[in-house]
Protein backbone atom coordinates (compact mmCIF):
# COMPACT_ATOMS: atom_id res chain seq x y z
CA UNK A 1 82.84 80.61 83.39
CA UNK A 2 82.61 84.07 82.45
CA UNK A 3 85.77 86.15 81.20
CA UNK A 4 84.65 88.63 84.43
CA UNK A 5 83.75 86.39 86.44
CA UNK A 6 87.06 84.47 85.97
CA UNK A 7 88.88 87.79 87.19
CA UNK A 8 86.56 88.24 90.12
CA UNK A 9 87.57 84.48 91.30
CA UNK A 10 91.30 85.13 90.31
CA UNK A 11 91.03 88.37 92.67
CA UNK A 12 89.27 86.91 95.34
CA UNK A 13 92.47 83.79 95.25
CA UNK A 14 95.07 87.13 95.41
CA UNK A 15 93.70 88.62 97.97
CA UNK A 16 92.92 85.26 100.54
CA UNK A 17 96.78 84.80 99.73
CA UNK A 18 97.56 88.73 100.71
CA UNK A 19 95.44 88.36 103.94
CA UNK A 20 97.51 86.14 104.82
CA UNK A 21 100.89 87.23 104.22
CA UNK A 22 99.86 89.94 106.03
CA UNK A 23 98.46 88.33 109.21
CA UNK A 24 102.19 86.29 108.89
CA UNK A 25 104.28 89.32 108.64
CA UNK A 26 102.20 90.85 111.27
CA UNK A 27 102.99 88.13 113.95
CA UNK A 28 106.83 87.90 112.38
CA UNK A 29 107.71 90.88 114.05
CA UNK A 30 105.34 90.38 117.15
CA UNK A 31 102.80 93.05 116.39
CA UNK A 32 100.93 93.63 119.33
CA UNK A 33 96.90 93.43 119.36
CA UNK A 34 96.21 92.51 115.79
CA UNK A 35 92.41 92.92 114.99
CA UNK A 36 91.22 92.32 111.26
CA UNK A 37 88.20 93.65 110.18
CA UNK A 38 86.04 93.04 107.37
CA UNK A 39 84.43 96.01 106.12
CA UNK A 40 82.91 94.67 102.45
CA UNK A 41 79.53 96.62 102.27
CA UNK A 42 80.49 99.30 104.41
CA UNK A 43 82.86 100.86 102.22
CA UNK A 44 84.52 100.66 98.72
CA UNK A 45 87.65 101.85 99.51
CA UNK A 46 88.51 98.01 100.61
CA UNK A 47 87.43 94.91 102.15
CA UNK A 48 89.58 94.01 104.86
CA UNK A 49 91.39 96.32 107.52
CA UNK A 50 94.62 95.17 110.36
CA UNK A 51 94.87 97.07 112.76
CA UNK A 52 98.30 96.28 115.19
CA UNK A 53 100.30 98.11 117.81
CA UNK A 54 103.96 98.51 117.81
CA UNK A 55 105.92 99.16 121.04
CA UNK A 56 107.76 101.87 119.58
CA UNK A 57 108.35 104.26 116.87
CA UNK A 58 111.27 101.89 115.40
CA UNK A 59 108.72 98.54 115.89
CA UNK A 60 105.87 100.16 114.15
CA UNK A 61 108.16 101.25 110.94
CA UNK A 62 109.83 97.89 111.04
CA UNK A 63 106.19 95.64 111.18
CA UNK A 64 105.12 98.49 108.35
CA UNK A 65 108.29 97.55 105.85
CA UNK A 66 107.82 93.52 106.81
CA UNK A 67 104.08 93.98 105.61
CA UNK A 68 105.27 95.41 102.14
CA UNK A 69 107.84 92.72 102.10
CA UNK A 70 105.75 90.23 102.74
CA UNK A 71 103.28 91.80 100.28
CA UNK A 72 105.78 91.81 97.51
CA UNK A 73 106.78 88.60 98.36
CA UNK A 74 103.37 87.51 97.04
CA UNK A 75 103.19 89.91 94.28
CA UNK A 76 101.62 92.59 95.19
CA UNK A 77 102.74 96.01 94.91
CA UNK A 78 101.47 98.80 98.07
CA UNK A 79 99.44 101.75 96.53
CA UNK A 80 100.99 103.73 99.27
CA UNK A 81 102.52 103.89 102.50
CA UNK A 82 102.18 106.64 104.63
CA UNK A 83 103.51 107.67 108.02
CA UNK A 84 106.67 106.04 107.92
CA UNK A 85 108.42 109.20 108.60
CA UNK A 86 106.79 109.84 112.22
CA UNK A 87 106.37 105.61 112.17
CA UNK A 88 103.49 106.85 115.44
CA UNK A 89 100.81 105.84 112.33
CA UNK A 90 101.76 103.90 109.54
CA UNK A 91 99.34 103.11 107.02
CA UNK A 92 99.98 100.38 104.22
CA UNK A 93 97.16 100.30 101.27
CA UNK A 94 97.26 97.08 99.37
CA UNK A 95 94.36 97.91 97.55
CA UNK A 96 91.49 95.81 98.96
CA UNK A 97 93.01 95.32 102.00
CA UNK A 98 95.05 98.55 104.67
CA UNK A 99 97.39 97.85 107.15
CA UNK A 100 96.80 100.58 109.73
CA UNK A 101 100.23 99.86 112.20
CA UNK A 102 100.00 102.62 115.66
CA UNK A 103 101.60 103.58 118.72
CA UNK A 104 99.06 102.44 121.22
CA UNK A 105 98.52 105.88 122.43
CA UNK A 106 97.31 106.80 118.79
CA UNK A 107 95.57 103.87 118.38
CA UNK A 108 93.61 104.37 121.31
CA UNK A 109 92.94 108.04 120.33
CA UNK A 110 91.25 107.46 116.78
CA UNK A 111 89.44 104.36 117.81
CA UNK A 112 89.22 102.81 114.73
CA UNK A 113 87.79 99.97 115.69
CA UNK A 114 85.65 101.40 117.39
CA UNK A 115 84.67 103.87 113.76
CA UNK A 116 84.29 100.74 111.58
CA UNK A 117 82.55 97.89 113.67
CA UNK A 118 79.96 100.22 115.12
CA UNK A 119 76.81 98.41 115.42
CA UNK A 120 78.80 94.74 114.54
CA UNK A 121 79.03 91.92 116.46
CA UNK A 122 82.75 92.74 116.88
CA UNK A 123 86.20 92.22 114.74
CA UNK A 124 88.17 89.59 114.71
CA UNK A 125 91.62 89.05 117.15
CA UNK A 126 93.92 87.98 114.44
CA UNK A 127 96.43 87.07 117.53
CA UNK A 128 96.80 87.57 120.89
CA UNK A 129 100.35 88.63 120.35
């Protein structure tokens, strides 16, 4: 085996362990409506995307801060997290996968899901939490 294709294979391990420390620290603190979409050939900026619902300001922030826990955790320092301030939109970027946490109100208003499965056979319910 290749040198790069050793790292590709090596990635593709770190981030199957990432998804899912992130779909566990997602259902630790009982996000609400988890969907995980895969959005490899659509865009480069990752490959996966969680989208989840708090019931509050303090949930969202609190679900946001497990996911970089739980991301650490595994080894994996965020790029960024944003929103935590307002905690109405938090966005955690793990690199090739984001962790988009929302009030459901704001959720409903961007419609990402809607934005990035258009023309798909759908996303995937990650829970029915």
């Amino acid at each position: 085996m290749s040198s790069k294709s050793s790292r590709k294979a090596k990635s593709a391990d770190i981030n199957e362990i990432l998804r899912k420390r992130v779909i566990d620290a997602l259902e630790e603190l009982k996000a609400k409506d988890v969907r995980e979409i895969d959005v490899r050939g659509k865009t480069s900026i990752a490959d996966f995307l969680f989208i989840a619902s708090g019931t509050s300001a303090r949930h969202v922030k609190s679900i946001a801060d497990e996911v970089v826990k739980f991301a650490k955790e595994a080894g994996v320092m965020p790029n960024g997290v944003e929103g935590q301030t307002e905690a109405e939109w938090v966005l955690v970027d793990l690199g090739d996968i984001i962790v988009h946490v929302m009030l459901p109100r704001i959720r409903e208003f961007y419609g990402l899901e809607r934005l990035w499965t258009v023309g798909d056979d759908g996303y995937e319910a990650v829970s029915a939490v």
